[in-house]
N, C-alpha and C. Protein backbone atom coordinates (compact mmCIF):
# COMPACT_ATOMS: atom_id res chain seq x y z
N UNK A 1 15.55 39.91 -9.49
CA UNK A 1 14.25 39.31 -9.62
C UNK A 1 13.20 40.41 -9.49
N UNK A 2 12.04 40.65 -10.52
CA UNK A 2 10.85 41.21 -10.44
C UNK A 2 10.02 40.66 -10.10
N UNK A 3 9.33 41.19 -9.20
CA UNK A 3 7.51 40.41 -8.58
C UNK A 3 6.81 41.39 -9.23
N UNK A 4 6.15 40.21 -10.46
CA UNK A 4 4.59 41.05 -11.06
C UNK A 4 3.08 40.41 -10.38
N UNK A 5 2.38 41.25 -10.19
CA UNK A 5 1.72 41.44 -9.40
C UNK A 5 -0.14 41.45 -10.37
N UNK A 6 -0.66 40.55 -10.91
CA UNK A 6 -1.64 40.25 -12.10
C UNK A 6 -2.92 40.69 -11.50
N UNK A 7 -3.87 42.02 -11.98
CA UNK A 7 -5.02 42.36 -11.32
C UNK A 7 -5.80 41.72 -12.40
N UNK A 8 -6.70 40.62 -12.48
CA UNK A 8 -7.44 40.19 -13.28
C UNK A 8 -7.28 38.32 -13.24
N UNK A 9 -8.79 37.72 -14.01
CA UNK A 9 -8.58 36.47 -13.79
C UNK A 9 -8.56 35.68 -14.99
N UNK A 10 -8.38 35.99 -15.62
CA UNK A 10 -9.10 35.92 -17.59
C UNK A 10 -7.29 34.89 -17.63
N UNK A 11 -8.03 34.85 -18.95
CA UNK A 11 -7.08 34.28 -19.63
C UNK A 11 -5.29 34.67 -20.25
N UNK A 12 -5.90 36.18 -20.26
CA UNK A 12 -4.61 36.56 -20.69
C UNK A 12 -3.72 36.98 -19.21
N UNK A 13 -4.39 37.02 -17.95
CA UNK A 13 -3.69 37.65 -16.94
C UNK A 13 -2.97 35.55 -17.20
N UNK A 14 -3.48 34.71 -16.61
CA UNK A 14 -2.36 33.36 -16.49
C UNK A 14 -1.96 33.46 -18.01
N UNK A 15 -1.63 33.72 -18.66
CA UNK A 15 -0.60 33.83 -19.68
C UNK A 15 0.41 34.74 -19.47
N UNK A 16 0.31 35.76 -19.28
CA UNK A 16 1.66 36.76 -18.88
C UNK A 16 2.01 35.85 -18.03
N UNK A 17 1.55 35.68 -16.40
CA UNK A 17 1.77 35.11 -15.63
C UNK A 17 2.95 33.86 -15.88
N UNK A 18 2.37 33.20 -16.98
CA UNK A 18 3.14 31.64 -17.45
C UNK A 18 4.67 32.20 -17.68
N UNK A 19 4.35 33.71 -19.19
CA UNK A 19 5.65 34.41 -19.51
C UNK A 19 6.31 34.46 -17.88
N UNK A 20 6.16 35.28 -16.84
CA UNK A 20 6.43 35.50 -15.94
C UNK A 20 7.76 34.75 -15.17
N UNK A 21 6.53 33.54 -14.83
CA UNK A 21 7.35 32.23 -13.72
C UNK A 21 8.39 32.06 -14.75
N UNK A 22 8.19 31.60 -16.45
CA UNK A 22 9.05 30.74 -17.31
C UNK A 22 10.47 31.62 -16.97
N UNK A 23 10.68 32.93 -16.65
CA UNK A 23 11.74 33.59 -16.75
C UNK A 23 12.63 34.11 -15.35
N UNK A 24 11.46 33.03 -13.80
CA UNK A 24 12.41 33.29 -13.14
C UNK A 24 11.66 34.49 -12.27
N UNK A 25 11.12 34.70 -12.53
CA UNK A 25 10.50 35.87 -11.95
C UNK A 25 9.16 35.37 -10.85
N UNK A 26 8.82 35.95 -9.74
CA UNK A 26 7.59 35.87 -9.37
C UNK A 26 6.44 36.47 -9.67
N UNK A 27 5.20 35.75 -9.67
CA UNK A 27 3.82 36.47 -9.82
C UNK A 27 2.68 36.25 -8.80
N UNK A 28 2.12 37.35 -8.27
CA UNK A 28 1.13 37.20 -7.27
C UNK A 28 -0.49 37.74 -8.43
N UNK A 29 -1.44 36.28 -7.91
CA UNK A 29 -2.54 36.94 -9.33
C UNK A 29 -3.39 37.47 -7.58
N UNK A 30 -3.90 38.16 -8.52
CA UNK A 30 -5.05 39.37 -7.50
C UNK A 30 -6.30 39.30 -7.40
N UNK A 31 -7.08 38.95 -8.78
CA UNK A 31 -8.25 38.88 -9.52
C UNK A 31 -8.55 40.66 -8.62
N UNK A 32 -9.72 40.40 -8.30
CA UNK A 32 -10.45 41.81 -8.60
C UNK A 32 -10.74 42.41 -6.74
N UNK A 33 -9.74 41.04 -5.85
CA UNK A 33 -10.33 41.58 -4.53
C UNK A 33 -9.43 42.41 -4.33
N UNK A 34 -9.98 43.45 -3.44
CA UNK A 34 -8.89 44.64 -2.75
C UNK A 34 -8.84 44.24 -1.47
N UNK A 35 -8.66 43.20 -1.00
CA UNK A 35 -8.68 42.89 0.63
C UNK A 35 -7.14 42.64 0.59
N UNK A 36 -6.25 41.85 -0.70
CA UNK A 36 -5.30 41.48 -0.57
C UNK A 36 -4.04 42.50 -0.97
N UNK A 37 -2.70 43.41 -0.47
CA UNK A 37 -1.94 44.10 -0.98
C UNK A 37 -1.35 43.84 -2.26
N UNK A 38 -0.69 44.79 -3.21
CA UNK A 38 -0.47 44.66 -3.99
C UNK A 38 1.29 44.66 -3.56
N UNK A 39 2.00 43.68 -3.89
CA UNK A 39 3.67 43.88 -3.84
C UNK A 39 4.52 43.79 -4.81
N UNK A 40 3.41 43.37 -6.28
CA UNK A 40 4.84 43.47 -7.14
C UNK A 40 5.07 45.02 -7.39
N UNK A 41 6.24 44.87 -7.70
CA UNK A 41 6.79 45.84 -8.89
C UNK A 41 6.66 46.20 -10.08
N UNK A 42 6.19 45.24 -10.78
CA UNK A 42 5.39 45.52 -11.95
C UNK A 42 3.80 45.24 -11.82
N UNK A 43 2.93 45.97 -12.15
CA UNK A 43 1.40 45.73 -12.03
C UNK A 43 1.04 45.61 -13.21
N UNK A 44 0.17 44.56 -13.64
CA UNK A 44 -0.41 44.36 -15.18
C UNK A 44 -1.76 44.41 -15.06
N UNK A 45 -2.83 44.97 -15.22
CA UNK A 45 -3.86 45.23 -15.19
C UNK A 45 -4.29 44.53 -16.67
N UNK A 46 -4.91 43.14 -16.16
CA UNK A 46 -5.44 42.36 -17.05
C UNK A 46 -6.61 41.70 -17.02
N UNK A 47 -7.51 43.51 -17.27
CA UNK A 47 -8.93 43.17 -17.19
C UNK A 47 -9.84 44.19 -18.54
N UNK A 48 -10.99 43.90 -18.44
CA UNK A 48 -11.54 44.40 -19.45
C UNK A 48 -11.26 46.32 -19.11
N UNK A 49 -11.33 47.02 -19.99
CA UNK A 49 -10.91 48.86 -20.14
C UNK A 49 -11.97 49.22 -19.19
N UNK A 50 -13.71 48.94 -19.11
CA UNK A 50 -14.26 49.04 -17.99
C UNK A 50 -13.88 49.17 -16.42
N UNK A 51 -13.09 48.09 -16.59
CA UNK A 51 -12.82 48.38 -14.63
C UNK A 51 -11.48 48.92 -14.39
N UNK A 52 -11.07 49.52 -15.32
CA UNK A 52 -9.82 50.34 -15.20
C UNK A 52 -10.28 51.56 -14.33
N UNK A 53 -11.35 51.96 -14.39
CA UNK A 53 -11.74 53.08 -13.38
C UNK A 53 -12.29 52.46 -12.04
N UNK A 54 -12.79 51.40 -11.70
CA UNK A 54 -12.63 50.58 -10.18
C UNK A 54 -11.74 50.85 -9.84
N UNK A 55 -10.54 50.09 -10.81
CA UNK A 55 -9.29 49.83 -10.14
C UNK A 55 -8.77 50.75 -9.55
N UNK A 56 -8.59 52.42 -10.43
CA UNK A 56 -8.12 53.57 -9.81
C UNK A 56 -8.89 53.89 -8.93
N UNK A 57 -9.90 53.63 -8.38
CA UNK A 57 -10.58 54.00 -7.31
C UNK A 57 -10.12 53.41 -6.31
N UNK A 58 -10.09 52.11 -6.08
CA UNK A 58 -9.78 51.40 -5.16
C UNK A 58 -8.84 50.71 -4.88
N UNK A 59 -7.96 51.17 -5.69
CA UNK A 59 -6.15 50.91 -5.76
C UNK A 59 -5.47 51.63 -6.09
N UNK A 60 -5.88 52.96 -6.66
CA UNK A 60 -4.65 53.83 -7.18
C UNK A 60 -3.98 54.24 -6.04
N UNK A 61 -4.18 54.56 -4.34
CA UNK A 61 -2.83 54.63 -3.87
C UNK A 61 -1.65 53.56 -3.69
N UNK A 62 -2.32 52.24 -3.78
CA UNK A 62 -1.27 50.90 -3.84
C UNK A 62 -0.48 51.37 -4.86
N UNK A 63 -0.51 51.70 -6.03
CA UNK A 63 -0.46 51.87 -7.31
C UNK A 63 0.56 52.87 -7.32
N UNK A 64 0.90 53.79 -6.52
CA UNK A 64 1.74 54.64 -6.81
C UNK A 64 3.27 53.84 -6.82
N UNK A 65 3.92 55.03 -7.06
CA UNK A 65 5.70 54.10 -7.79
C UNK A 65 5.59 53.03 -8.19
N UNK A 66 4.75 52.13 -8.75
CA UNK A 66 4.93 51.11 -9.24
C UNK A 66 5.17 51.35 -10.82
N UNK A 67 5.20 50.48 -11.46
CA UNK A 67 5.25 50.07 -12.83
C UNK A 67 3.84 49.65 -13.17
N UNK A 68 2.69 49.97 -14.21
CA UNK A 68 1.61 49.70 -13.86
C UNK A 68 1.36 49.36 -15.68
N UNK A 69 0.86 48.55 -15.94
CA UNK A 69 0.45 47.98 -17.56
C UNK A 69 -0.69 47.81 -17.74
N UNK A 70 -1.08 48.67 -18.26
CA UNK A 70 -2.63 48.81 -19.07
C UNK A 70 -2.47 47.45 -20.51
N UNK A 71 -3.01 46.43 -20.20
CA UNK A 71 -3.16 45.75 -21.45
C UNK A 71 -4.54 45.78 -22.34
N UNK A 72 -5.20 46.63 -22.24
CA UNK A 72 -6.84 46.94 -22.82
C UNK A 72 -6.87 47.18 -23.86
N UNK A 73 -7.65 46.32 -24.29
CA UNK A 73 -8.47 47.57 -25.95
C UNK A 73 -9.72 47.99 -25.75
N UNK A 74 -9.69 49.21 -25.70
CA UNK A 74 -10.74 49.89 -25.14
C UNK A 74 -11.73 50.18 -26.14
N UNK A 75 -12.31 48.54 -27.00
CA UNK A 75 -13.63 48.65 -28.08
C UNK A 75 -14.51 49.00 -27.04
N UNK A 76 -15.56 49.67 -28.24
CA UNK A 76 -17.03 49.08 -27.94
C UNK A 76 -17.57 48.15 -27.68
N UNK A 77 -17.95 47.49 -26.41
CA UNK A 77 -18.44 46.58 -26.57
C UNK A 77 -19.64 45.97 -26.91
N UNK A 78 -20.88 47.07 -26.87
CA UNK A 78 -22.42 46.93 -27.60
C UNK A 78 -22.11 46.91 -29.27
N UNK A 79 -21.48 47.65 -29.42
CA UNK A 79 -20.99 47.38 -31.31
C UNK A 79 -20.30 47.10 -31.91
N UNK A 80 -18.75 46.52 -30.98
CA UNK A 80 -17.53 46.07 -31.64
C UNK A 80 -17.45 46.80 -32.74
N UNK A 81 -17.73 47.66 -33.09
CA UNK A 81 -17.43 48.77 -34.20
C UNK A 81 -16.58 49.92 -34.45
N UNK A 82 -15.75 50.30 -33.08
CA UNK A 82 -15.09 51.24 -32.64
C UNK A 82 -14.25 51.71 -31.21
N UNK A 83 -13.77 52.21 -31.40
CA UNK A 83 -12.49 52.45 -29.92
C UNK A 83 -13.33 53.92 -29.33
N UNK A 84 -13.94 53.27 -27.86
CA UNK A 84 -14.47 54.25 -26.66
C UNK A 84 -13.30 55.56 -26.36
N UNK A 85 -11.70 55.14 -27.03
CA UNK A 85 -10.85 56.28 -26.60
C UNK A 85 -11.06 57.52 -27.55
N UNK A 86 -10.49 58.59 -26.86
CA UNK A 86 -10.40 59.35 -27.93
C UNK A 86 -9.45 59.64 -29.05
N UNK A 87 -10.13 60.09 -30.21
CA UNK A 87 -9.33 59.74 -31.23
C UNK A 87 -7.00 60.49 -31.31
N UNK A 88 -7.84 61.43 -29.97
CA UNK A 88 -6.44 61.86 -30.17
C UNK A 88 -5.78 61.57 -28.89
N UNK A 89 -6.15 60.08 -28.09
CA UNK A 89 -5.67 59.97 -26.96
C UNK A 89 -5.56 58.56 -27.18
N UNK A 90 -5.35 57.82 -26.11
CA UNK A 90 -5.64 56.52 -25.52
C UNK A 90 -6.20 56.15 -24.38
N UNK A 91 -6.74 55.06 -23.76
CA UNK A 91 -7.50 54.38 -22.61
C UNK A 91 -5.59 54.41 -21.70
N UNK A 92 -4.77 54.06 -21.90
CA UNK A 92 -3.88 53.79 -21.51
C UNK A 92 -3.13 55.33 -20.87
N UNK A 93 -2.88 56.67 -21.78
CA UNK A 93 -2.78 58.12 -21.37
C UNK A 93 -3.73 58.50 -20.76
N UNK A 94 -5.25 58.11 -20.61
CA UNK A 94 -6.49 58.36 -19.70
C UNK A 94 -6.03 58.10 -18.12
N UNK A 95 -5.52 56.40 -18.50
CA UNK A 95 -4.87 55.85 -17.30
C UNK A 95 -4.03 56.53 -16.23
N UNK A 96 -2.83 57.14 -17.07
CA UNK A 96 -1.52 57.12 -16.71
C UNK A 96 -2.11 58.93 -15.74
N UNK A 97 -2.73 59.82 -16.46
CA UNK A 97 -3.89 60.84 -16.05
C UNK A 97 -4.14 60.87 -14.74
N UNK A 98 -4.62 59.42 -14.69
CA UNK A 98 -5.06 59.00 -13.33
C UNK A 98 -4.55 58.69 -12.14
N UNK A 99 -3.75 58.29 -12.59
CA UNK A 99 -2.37 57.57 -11.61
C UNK A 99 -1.16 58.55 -11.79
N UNK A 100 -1.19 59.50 -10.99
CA UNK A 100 -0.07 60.49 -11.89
C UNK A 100 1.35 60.15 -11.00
N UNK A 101 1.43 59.55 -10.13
CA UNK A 101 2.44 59.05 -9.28
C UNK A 101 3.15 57.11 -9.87
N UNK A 102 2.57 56.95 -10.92
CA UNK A 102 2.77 55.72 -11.26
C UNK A 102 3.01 56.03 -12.45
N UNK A 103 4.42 54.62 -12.99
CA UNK A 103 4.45 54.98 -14.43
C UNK A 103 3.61 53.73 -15.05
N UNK A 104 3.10 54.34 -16.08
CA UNK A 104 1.99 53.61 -16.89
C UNK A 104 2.80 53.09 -18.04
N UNK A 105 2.26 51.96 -18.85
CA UNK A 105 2.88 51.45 -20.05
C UNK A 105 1.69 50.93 -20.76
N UNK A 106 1.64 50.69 -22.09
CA UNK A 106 0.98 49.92 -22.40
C UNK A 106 1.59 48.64 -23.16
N UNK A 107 1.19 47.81 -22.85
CA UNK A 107 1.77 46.49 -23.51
C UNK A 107 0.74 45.41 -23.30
N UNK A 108 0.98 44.07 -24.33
CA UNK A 108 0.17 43.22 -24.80
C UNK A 108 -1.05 43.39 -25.45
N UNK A 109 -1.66 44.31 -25.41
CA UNK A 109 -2.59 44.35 -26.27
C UNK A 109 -2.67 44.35 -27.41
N UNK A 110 -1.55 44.00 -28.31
CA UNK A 110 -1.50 43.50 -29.53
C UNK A 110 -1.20 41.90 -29.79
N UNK A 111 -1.78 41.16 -28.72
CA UNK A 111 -1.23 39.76 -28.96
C UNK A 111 -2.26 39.19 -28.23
N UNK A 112 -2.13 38.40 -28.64
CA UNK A 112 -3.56 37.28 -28.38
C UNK A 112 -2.85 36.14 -27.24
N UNK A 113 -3.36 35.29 -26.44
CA UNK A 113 -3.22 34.64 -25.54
C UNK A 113 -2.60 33.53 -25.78
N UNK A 114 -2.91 33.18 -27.11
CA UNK A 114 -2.44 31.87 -27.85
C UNK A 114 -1.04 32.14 -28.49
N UNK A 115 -0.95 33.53 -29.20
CA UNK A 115 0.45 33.49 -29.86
C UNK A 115 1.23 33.80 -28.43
N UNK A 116 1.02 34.36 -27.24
CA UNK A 116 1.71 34.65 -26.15
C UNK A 116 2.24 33.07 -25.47
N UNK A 117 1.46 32.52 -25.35
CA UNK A 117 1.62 31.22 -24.41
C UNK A 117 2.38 29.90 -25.41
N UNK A 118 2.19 30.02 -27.04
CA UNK A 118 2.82 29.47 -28.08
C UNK A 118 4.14 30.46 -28.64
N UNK A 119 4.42 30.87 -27.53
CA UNK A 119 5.18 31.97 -28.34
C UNK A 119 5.70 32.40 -29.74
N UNK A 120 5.04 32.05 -30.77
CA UNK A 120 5.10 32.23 -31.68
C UNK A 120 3.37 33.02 -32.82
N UNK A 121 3.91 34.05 -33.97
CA UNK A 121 2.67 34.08 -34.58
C UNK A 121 2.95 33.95 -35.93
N UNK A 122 2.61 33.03 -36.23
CA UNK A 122 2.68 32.67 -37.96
C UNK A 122 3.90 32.41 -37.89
N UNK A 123 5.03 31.52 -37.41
CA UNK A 123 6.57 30.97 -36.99
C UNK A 123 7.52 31.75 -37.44
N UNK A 124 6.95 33.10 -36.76
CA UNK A 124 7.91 34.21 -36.17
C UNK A 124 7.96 34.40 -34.85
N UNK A 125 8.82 35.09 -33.93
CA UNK A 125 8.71 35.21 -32.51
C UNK A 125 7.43 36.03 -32.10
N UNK A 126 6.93 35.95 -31.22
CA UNK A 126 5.46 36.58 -30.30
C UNK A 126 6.36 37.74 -30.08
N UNK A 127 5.98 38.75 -30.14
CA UNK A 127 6.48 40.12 -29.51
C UNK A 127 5.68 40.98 -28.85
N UNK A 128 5.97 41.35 -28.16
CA UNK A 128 5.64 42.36 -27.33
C UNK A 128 5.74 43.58 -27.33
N UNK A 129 4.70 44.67 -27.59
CA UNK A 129 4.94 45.68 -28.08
C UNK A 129 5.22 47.01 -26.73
N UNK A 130 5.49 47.83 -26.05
CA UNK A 130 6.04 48.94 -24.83
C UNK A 130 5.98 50.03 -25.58
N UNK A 131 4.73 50.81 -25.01
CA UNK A 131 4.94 52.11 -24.93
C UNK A 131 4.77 52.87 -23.76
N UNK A 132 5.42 53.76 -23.50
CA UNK A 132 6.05 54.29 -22.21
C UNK A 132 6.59 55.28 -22.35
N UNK A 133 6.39 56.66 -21.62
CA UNK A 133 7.50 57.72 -21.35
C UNK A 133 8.32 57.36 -20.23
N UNK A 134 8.76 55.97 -19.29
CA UNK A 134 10.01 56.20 -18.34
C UNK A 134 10.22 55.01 -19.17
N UNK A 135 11.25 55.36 -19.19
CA UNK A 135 12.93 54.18 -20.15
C UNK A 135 12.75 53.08 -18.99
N UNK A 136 13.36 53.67 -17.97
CA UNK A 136 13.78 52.28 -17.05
C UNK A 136 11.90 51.44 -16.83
N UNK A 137 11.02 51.64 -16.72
CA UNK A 137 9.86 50.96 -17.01
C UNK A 137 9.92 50.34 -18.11
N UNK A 138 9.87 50.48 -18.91
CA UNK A 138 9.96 49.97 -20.28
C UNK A 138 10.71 48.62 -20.72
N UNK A 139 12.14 49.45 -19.76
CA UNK A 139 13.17 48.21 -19.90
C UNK A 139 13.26 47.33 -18.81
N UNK A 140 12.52 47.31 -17.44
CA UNK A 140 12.20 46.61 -16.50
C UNK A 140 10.80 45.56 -17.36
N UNK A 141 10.33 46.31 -17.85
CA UNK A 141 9.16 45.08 -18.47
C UNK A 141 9.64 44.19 -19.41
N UNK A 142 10.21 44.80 -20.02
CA UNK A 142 11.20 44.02 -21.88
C UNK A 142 11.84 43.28 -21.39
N UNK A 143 12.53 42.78 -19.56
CA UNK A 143 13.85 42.34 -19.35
C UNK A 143 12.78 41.49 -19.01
N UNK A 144 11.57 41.34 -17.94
CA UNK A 144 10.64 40.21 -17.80
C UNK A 144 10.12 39.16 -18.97
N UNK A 145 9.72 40.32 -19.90
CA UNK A 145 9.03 39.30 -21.18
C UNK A 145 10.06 38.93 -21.62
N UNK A 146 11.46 39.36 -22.02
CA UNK A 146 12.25 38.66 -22.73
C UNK A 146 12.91 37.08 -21.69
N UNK A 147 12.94 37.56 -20.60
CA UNK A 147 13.05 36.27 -19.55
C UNK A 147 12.98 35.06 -19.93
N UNK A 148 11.31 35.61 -20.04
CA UNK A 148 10.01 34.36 -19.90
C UNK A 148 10.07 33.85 -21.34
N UNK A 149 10.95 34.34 -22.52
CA UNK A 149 11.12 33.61 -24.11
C UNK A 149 10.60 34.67 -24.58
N UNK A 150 9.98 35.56 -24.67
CA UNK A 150 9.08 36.24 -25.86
C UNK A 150 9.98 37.62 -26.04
N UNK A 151 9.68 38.20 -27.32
CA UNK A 151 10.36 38.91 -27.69
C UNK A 151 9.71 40.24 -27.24
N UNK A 152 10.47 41.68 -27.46
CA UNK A 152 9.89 42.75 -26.63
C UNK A 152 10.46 44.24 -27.59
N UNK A 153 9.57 44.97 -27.64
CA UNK A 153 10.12 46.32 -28.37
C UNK A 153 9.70 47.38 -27.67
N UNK A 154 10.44 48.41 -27.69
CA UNK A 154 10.09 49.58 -27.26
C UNK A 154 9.55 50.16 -28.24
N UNK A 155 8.02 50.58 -28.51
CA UNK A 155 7.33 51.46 -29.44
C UNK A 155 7.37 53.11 -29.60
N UNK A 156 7.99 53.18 -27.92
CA UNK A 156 8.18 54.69 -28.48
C UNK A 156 7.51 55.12 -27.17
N UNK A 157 6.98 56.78 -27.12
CA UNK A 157 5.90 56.97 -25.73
C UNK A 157 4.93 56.80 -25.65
N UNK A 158 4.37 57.31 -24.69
CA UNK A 158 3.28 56.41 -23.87
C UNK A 158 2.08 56.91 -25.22
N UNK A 159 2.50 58.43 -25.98
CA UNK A 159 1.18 58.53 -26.98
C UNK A 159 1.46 57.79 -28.39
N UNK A 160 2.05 56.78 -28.70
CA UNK A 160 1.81 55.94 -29.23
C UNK A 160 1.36 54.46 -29.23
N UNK A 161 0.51 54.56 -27.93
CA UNK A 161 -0.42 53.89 -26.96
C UNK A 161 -1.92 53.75 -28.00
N UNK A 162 -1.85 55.33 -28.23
CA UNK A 162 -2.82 55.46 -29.50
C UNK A 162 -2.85 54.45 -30.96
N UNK A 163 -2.06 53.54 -31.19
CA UNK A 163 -1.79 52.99 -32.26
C UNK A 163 -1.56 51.88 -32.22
N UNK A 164 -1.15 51.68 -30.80
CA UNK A 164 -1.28 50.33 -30.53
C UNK A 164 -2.62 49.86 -29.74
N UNK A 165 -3.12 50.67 -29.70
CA UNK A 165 -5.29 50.20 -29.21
C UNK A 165 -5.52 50.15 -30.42
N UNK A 166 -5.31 50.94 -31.52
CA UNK A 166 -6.02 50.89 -32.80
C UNK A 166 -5.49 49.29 -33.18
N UNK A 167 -3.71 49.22 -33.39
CA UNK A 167 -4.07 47.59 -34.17
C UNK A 167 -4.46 46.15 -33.18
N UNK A 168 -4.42 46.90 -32.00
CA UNK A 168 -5.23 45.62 -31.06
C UNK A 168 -6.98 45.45 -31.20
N UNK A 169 -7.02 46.77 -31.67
CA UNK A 169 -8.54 46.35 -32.12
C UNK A 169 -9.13 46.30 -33.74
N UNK A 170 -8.41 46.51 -34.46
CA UNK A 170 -7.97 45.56 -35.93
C UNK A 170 -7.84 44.16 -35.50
N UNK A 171 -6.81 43.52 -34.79
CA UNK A 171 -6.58 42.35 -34.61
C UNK A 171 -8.08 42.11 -33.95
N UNK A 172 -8.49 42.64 -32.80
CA UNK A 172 -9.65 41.27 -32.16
C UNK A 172 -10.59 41.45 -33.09
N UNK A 173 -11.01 42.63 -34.36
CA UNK A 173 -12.24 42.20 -35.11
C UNK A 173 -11.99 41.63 -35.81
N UNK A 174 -10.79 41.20 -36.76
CA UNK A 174 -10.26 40.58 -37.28
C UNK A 174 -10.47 38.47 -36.99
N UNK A 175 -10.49 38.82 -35.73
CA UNK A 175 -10.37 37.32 -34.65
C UNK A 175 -11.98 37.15 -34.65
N UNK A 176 -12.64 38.39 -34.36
CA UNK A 176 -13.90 37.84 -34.32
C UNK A 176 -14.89 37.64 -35.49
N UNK A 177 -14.69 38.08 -36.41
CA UNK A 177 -14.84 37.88 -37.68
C UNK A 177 -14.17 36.42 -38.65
N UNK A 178 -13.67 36.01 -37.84
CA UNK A 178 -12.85 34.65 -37.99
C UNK A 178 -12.20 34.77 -39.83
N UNK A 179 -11.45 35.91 -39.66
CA UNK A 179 -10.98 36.56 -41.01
C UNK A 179 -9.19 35.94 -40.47
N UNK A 180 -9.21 35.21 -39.13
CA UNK A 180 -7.60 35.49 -38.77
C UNK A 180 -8.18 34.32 -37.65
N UNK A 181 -7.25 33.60 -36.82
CA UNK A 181 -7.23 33.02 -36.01
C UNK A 181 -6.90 33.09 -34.84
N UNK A 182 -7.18 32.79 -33.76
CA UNK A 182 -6.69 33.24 -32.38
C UNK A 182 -5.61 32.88 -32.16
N UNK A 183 -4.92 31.80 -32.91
CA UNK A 183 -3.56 31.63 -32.96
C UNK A 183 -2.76 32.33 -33.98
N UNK A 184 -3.12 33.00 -34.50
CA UNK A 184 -2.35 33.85 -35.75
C UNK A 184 -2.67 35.66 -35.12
N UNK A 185 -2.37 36.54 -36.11
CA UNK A 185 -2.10 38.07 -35.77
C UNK A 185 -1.19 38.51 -36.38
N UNK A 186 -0.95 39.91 -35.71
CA UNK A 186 0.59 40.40 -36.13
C UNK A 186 1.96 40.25 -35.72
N UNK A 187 2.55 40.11 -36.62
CA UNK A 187 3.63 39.82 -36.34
C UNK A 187 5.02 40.86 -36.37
N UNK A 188 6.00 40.82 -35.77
CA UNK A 188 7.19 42.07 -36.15
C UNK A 188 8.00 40.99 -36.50
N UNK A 189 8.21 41.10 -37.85
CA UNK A 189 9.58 40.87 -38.25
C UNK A 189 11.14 41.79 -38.77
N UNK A 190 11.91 41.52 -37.48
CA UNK A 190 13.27 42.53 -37.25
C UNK A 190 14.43 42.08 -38.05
């Protein structure tokens, strides 16, 4: 059994969460106070790319040896026009930078709340995309989401983190442009 451990109160943190319980697993949600310890084993940081630098402030020693998941797309948010990362980095390798005693991943940020919790997008399986340089992280997260029903891939390392902010933020202008639906997106078909 894994205890994930949800820093955020939004919508998509009780959706992993749902993945979570459905598979057997425990989840402690956190929202944003630091009064309470952190004990899972996996940490999902499911808040806007902004308070990703709070968080390392005021949790990165909880944070060490854990498993820690950046799910952000780190747009603009005054212009929804572009990714605040750099072009030859990610918000997620910024992260991992930060936390150098923790392994970082990035995952979910290519999936919307609706194809996650419907597990399905366009009636193919919801997948889950992992990028990561530690294997056993990777495959400690893939063994949770696959648990909880949803499907799970390893993308490769943590710098193809870079590519998966880019089509997570294709997908939300896409969503907000109502060119695509919050129940629809991308899909992997294997």
């Amino acid at each position: 059994m894994t205890t994930v451990s949800i820093i955020g109160s939004g919508n998509m943190g009780s959706v992993i969460g749902g993945i979570v319980t459905a598979g057997g697993n425990p989840v402690e949600y956190l929202g944003r106070d630091t009064s309470e310890p952190i004990t899972g084993d996996i940490v999902v940081l499911a808040v806007p790319h902004p308070a990703l630098d709070e968080i390392v402030a005021t949790r990165g020693a909880e944070l060490a040896g854990k498993i820690v998941v950046d799910i952000t797309n780190p747009l603009n948010f005054e212009t929804f026009d572009s990714l605040v990362a750099p072009a030859d980095g990610s918000k997620a390798s910024e992260l991992a930078k930060a936390l150098p005693d923790s392994r970082v991943l990035k995952a979910f940020n290519t999936n919307f709340a609706a194809t996650l919790a419907s597990k399905t997008v366009g009636g193919l399986p919801t997948t889950v995309l992992i990028a990561g340089d530690d294997v056993d992280a990777k495959n400690a997260l893939a063994e949770v989401v696959r648990d909880g029903g949803v499907a799970a891939v390893d993308a490769g390392s943590l710098s193809r983190a870079r590519e998966l902010e880019s089509v997570g933020f294709l997908q939300l202008t896409l969503g907000v442009q109502e060119k695509i639906g919050w129940t629809g997106g991308f899909a992997v078909a294997a």
